[in-house]
Protein backbone atom coordinates (compact mmCIF):
# COMPACT_ATOMS: atom_id res chain seq x y z
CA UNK A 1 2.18 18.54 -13.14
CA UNK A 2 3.13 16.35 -10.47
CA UNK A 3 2.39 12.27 -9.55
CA UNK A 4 -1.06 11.66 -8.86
CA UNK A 5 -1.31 10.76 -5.10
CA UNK A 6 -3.96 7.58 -5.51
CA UNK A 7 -6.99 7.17 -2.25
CA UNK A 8 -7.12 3.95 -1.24
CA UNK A 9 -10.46 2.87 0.13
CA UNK A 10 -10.00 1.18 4.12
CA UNK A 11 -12.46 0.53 6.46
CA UNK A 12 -10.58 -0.73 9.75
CA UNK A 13 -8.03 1.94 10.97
CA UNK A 14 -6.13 -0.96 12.84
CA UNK A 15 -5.66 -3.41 9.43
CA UNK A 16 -4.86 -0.27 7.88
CA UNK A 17 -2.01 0.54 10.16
CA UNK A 18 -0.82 -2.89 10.92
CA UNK A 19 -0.51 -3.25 6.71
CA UNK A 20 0.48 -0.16 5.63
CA UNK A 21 2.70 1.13 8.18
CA UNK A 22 3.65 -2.23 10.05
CA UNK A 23 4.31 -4.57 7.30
CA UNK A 24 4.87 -2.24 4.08
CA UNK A 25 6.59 0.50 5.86
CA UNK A 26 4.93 3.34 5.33
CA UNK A 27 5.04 6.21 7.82
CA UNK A 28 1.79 8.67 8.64
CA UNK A 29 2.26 11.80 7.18
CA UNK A 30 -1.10 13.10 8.17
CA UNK A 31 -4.62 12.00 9.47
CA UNK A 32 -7.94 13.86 9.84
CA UNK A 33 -11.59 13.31 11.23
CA UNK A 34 -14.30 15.81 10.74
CA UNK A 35 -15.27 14.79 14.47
CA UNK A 36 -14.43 11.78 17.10
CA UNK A 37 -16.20 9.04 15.75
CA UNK A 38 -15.92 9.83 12.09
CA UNK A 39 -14.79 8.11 8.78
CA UNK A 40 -10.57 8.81 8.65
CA UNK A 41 -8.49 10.14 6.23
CA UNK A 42 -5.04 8.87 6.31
CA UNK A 43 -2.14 10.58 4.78
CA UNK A 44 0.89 7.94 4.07
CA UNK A 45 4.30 8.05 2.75
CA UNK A 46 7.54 5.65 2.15
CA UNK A 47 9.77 7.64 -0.24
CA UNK A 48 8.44 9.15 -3.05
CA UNK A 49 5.48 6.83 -2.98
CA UNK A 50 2.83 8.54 -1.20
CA UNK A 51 -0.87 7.20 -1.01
CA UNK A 52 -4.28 8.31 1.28
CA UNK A 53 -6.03 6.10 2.68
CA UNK A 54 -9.94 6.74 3.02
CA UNK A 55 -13.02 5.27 5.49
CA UNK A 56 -15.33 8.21 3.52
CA UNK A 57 -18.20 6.22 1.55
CA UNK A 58 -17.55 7.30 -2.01
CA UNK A 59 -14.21 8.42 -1.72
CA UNK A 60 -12.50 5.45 -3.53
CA UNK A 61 -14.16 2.01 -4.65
CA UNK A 62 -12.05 -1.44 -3.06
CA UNK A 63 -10.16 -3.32 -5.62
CA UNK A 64 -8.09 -0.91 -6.42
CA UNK A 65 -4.71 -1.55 -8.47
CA UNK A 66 -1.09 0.12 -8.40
CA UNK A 67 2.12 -0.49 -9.68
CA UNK A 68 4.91 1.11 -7.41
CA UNK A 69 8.42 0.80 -8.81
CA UNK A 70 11.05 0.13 -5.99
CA UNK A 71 14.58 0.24 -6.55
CA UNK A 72 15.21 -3.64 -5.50
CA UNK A 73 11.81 -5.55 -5.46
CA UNK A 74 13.82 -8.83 -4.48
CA UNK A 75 15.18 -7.33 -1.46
CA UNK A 76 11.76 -5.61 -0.54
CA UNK A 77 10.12 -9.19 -1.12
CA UNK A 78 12.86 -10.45 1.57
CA UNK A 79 12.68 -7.91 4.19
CA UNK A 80 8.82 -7.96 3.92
CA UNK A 81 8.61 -12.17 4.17
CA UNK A 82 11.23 -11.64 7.63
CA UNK A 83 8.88 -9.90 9.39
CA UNK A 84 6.49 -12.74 9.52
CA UNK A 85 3.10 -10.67 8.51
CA UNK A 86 0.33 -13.50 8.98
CA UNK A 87 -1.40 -12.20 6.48
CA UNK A 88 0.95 -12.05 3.43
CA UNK A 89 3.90 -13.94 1.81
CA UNK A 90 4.67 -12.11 -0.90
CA UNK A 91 6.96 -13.25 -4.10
CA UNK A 92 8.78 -12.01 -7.23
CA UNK A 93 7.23 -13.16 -10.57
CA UNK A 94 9.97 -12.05 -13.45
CA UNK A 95 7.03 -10.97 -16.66
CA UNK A 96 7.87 -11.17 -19.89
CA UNK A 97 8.04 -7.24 -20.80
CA UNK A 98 11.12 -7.25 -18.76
CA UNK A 99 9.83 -6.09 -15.05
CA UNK A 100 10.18 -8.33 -11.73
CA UNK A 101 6.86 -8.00 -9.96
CA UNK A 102 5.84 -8.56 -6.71
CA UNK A 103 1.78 -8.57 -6.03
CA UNK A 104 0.21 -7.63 -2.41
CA UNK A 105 -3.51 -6.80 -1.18
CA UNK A 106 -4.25 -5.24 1.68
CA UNK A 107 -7.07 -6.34 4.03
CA UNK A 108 -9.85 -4.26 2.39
CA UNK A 109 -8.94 -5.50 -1.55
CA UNK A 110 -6.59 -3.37 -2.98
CA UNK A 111 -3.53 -4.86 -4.77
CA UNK A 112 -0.23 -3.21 -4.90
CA UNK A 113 2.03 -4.48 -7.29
CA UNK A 114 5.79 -3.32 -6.26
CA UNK A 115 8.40 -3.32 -9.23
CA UNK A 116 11.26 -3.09 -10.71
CA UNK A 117 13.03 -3.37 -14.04
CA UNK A 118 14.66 -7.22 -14.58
């Protein structure tokens, strides 16, 4: 078997962009409408770490929760805080069964928690 690939559920193409692939760094790997006008599918990846995102009704519920380990979850926190998002200001929690955690949510509910080992 391989990694599951998790759907996120969206429902603003632009807040999904601006968050996923202008804050969190993620690049489009692939996107698909049935027809102009339609609910998208969005292919993403950053890494190993790859995740669709979903407008379809019944696709995926919002509220979602992942844990993505990074290798350095201090200097992700860092680079993410200098861009200046105006929606997000992440930080590092250290939790007590060793990881470093740092906690975001994306405009439509979803939290991602990024991690890595203390």
């Amino acid at each position: 078997m391989k990694p599951p690939v998790p759907i996120l559920r969206s429902f603003d193409e632009a807040r999904a962009r601006d968050f996923y692939v202008g804050f969190l760094g993620f690049e489009v790997v692939f996107e698909h409408r049935f027809e102009p006008g339609l609910p998208l599918y969005l292919g993403l990846r950053q890494g190993e770490c790859v995740l669709h995102l979903s407008e379809h009704f019944g696709d995926a519920a919002p509220g979602a929760a992942l844990r993505i380990e990074v290798p350095d979850v201090d200097a992700f926190c860092a680079a993410l805080n200098a861009k200046g998002y105006a929606n997000a200001r992440p930080g590092v929690q250290a939790q007590p069964w060793g990881s470093r955690d740092m906690a975001v949510s994306d405009p439509f509910g979803n939290r991602l928690v990024f991690w890595s080992e203390g």
